[in-house]
PDB file of N, CA and C in Angstrom:
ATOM      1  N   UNK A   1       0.848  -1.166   0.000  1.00  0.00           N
ATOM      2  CA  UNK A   1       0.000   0.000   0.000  1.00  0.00           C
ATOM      3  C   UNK A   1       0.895   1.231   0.000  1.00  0.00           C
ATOM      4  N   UNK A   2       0.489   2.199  -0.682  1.00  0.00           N
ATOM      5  CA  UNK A   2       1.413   3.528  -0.570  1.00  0.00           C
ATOM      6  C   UNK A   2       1.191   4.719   0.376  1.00  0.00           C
ATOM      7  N   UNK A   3       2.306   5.364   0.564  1.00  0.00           N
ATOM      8  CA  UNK A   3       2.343   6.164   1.702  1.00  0.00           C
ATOM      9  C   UNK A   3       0.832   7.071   1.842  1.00  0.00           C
ATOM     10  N   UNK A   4       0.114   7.584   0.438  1.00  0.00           N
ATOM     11  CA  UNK A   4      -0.794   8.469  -0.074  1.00  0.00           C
ATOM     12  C   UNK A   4      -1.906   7.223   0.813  1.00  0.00           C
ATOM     13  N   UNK A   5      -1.795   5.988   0.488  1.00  0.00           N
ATOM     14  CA  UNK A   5      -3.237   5.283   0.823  1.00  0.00           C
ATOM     15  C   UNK A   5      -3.576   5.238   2.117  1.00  0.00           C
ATOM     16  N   UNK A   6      -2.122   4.595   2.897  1.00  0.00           N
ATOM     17  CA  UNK A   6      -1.973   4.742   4.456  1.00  0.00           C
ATOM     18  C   UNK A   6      -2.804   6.156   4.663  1.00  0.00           C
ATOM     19  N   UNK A   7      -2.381   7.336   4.297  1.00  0.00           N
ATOM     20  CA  UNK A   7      -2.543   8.148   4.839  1.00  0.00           C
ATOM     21  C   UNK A   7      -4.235   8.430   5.366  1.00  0.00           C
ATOM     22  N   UNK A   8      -4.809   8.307   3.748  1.00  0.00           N
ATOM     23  CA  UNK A   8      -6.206   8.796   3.351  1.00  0.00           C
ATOM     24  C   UNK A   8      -6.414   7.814   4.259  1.00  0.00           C
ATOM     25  N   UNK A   9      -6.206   6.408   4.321  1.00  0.00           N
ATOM     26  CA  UNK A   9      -7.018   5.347   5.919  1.00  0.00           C
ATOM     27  C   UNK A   9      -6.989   5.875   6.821  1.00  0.00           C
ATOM     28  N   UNK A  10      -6.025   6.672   7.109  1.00  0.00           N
ATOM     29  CA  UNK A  10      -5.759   6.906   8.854  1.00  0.00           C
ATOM     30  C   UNK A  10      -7.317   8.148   8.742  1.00  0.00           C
ATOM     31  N   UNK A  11      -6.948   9.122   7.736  1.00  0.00           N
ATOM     32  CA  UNK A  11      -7.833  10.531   7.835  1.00  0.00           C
ATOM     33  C   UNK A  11      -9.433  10.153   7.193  1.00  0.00           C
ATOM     34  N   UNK A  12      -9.493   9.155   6.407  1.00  0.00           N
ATOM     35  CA  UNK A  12     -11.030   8.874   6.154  1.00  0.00           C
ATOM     36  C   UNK A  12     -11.480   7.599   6.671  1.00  0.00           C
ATOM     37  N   UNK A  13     -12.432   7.384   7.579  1.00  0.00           N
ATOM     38  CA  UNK A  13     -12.722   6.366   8.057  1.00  0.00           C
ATOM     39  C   UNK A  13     -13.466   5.709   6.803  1.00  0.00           C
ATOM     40  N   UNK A  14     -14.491   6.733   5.739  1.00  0.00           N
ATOM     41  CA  UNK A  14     -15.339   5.804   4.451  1.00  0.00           C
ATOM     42  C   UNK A  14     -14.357   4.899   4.266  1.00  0.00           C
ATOM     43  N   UNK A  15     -13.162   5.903   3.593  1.00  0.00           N
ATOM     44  CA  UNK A  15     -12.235   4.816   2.985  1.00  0.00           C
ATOM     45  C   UNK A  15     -11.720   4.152   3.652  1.00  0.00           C
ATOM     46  N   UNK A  16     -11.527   4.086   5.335  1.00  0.00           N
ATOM     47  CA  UNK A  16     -10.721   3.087   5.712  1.00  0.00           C
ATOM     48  C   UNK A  16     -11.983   1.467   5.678  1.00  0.00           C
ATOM     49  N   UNK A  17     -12.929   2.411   5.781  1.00  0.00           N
ATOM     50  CA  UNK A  17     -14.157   0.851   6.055  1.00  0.00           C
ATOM     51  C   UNK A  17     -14.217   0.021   4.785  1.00  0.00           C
ATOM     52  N   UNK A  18     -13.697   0.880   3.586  1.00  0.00           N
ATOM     53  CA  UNK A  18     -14.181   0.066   2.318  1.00  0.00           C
ATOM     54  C   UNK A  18     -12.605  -1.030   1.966  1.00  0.00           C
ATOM     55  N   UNK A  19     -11.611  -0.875   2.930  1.00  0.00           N
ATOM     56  CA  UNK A  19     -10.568  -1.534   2.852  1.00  0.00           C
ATOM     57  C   UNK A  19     -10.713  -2.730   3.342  1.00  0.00           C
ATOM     58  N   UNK A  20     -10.225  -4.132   2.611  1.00  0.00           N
ATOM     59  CA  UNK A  20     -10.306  -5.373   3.065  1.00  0.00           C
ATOM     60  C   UNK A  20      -9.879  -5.866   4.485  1.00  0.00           C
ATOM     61  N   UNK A  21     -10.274  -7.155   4.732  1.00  0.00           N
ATOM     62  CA  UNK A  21      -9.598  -7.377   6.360  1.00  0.00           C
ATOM     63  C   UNK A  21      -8.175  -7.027   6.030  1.00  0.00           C
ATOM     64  N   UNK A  22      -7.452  -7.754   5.088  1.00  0.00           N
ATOM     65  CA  UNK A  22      -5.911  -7.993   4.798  1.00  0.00           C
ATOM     66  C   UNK A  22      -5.279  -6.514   4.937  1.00  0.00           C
ATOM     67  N   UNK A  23      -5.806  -5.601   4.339  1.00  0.00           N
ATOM     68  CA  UNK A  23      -5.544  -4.304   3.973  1.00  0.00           C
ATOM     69  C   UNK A  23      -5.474  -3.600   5.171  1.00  0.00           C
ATOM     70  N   UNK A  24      -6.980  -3.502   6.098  1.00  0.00           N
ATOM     71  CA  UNK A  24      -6.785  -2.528   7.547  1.00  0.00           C
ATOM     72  C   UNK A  24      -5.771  -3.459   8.506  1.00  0.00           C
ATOM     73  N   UNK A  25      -5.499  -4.923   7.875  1.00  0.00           N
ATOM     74  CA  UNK A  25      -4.951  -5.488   9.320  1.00  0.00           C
ATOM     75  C   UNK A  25      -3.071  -4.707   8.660  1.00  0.00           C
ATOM     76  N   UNK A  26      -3.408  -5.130   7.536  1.00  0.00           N
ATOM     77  CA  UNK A  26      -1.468  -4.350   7.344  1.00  0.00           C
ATOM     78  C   UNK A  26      -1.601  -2.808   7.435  1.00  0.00           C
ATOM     79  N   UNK A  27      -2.318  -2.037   8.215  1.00  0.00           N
ATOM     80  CA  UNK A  27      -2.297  -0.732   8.003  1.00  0.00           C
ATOM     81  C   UNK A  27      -1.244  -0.598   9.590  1.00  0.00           C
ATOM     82  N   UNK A  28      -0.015   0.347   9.017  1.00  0.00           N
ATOM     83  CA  UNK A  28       0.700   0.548  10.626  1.00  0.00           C
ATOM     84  C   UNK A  28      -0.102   1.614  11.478  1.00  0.00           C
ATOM     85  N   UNK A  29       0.188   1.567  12.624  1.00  0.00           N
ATOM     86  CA  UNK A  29      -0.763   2.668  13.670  1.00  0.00           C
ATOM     87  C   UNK A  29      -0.394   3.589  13.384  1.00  0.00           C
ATOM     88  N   UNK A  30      -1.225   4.779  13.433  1.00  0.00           N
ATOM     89  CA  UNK A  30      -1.407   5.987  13.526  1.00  0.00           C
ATOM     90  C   UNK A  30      -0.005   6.610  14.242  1.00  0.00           C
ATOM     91  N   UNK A  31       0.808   7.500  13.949  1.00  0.00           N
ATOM     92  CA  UNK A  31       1.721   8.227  14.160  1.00  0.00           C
ATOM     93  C   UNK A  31       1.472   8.814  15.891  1.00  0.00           C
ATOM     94  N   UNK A  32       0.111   9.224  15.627  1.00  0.00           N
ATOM     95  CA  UNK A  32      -0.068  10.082  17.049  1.00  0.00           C
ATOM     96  C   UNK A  32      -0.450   9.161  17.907  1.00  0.00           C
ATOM     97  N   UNK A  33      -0.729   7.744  18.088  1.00  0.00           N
ATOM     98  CA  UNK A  33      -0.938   6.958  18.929  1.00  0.00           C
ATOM     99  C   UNK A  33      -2.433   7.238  19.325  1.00  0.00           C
ATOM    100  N   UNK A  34      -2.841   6.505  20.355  1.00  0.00           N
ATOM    101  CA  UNK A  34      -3.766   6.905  21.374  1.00  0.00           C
ATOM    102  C   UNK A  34      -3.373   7.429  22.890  1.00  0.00           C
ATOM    103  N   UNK A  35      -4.442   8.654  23.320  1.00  0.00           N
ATOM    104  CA  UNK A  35      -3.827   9.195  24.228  1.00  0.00           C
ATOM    105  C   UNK A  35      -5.135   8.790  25.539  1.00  0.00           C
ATOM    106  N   UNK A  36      -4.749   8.239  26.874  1.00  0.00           N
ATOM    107  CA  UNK A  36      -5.489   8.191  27.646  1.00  0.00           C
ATOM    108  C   UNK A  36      -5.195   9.020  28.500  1.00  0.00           C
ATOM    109  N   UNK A  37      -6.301  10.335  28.961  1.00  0.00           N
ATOM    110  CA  UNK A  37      -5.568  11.067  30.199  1.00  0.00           C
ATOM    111  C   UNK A  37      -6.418  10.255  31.434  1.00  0.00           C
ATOM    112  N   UNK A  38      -6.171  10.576  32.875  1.00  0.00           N
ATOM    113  CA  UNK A  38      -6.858  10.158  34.173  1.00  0.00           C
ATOM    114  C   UNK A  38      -7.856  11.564  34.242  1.00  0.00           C
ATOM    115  N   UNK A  39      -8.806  11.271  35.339  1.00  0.00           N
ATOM    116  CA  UNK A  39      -9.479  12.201  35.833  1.00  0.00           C
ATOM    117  C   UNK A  39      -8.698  13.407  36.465  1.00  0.00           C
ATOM    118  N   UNK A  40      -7.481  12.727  37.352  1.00  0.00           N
ATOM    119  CA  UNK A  40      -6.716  13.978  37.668  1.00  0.00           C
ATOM    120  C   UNK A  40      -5.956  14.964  36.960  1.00  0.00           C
ATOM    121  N   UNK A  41      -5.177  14.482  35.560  1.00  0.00           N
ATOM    122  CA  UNK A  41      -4.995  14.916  34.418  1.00  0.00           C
ATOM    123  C   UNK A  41      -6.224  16.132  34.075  1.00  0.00           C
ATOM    124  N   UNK A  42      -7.192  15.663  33.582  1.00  0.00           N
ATOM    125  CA  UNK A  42      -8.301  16.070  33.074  1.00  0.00           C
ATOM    126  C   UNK A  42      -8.487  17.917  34.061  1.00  0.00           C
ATOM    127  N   UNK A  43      -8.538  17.396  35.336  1.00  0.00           N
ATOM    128  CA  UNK A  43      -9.076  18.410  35.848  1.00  0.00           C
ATOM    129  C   UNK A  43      -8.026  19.709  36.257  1.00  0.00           C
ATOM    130  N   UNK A  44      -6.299  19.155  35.632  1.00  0.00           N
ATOM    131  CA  UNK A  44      -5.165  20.155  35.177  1.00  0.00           C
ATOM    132  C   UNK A  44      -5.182  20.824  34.055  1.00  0.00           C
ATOM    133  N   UNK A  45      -6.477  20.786  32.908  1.00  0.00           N
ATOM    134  CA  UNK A  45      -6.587  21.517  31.682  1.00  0.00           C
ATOM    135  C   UNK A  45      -7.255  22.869  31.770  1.00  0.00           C
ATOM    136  N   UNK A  46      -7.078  23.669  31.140  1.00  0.00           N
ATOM    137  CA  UNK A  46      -7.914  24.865  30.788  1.00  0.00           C
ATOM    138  C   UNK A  46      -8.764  25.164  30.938  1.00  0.00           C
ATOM    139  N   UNK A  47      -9.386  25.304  32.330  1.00  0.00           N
ATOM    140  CA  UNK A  47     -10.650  25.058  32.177  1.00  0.00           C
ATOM    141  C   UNK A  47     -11.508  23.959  33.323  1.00  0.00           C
ATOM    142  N   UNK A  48     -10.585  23.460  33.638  1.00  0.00           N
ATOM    143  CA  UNK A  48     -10.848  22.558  34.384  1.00  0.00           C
ATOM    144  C   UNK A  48     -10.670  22.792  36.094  1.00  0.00           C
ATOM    145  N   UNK A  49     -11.238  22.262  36.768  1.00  0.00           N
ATOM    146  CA  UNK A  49     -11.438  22.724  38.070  1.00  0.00           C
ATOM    147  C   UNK A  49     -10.829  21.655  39.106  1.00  0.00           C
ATOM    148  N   UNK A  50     -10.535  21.449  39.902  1.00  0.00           N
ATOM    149  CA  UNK A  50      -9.999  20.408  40.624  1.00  0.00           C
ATOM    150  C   UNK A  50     -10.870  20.437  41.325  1.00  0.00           C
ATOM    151  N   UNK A  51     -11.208  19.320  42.032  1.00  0.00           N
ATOM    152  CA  UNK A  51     -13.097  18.577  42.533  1.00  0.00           C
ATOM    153  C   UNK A  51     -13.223  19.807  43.835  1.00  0.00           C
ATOM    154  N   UNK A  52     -12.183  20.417  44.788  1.00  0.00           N
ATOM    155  CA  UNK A  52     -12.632  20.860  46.047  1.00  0.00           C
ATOM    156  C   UNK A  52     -12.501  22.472  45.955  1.00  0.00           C
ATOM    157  N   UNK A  53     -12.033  23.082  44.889  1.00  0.00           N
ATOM    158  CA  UNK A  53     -12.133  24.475  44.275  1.00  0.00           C
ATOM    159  C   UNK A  53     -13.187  24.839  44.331  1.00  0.00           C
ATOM    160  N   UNK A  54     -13.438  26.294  44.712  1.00  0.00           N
ATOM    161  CA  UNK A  54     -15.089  27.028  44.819  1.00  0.00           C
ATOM    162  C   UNK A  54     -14.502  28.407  44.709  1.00  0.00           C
ATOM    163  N   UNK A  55     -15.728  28.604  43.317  1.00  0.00           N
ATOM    164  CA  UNK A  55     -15.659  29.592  42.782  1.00  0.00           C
ATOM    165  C   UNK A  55     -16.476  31.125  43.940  1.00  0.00           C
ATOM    166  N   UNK A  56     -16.066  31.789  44.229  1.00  0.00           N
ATOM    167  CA  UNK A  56     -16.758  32.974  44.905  1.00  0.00           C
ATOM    168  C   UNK A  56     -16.706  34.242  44.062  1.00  0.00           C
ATOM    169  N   UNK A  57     -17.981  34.642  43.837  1.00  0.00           N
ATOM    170  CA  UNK A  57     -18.386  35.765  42.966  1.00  0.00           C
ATOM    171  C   UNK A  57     -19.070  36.553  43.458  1.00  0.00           C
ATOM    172  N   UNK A  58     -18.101  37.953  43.848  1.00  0.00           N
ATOM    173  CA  UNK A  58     -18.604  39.272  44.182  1.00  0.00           C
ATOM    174  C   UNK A  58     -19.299  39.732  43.315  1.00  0.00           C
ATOM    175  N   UNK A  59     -20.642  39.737  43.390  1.00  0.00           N
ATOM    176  CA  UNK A  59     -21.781  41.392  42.805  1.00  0.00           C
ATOM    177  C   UNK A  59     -21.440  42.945  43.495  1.00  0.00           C
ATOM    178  N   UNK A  60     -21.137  43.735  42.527  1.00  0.00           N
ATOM    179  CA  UNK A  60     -21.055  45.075  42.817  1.00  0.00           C
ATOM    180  C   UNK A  60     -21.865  45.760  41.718  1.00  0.00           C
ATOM    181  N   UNK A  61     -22.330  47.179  41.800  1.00  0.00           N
ATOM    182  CA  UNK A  61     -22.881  48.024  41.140  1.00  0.00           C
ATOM    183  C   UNK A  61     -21.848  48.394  39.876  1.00  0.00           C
ATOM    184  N   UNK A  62     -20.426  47.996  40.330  1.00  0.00           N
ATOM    185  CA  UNK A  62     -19.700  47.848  39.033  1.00  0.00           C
ATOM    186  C   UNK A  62     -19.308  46.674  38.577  1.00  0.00           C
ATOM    187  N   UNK A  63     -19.964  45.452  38.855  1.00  0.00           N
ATOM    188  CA  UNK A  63     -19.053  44.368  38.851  1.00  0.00           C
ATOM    189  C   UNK A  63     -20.657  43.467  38.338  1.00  0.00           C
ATOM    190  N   UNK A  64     -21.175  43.576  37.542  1.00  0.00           N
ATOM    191  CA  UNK A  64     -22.567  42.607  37.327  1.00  0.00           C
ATOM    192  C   UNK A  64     -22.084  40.954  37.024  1.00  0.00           C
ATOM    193  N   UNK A  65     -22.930  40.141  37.779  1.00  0.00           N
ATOM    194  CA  UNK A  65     -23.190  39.087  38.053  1.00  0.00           C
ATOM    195  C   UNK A  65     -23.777  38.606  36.697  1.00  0.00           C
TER     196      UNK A  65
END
């Protein structure tokens, strides 16, 4: 299979489904792997809160809620 076909498998699933058993089983893994984060991970992102954090929000006449 060529580098172009690998590729389009990895990025189109149509085309990866219309590929034979023989074909997806010789396909090498994905470059970027799979990534598993934990819950504690998770709650170190952008955005994310760690479980015992509390948010406190002052209302002021300049400060609207």
């Amino acid at each position: 299979m060529t580098n172009e076909k690998i590729v389009r498998a990895w990025r189109d699933p149509e085309y990866r489904a219309k590929l034979n058993e023989t074909e997806r089983a010789g396909l090498p893994d994905h470059p970027a792997g799979w990534i598993e984060l934990e819950n504690a991970d998770l709650n170190e992102v952008a955005g994310g809160l760690p479980e015992l954090t509390r948010i406190i929000v002052m209302c002021t006449p300049f400060h609207f809620c």
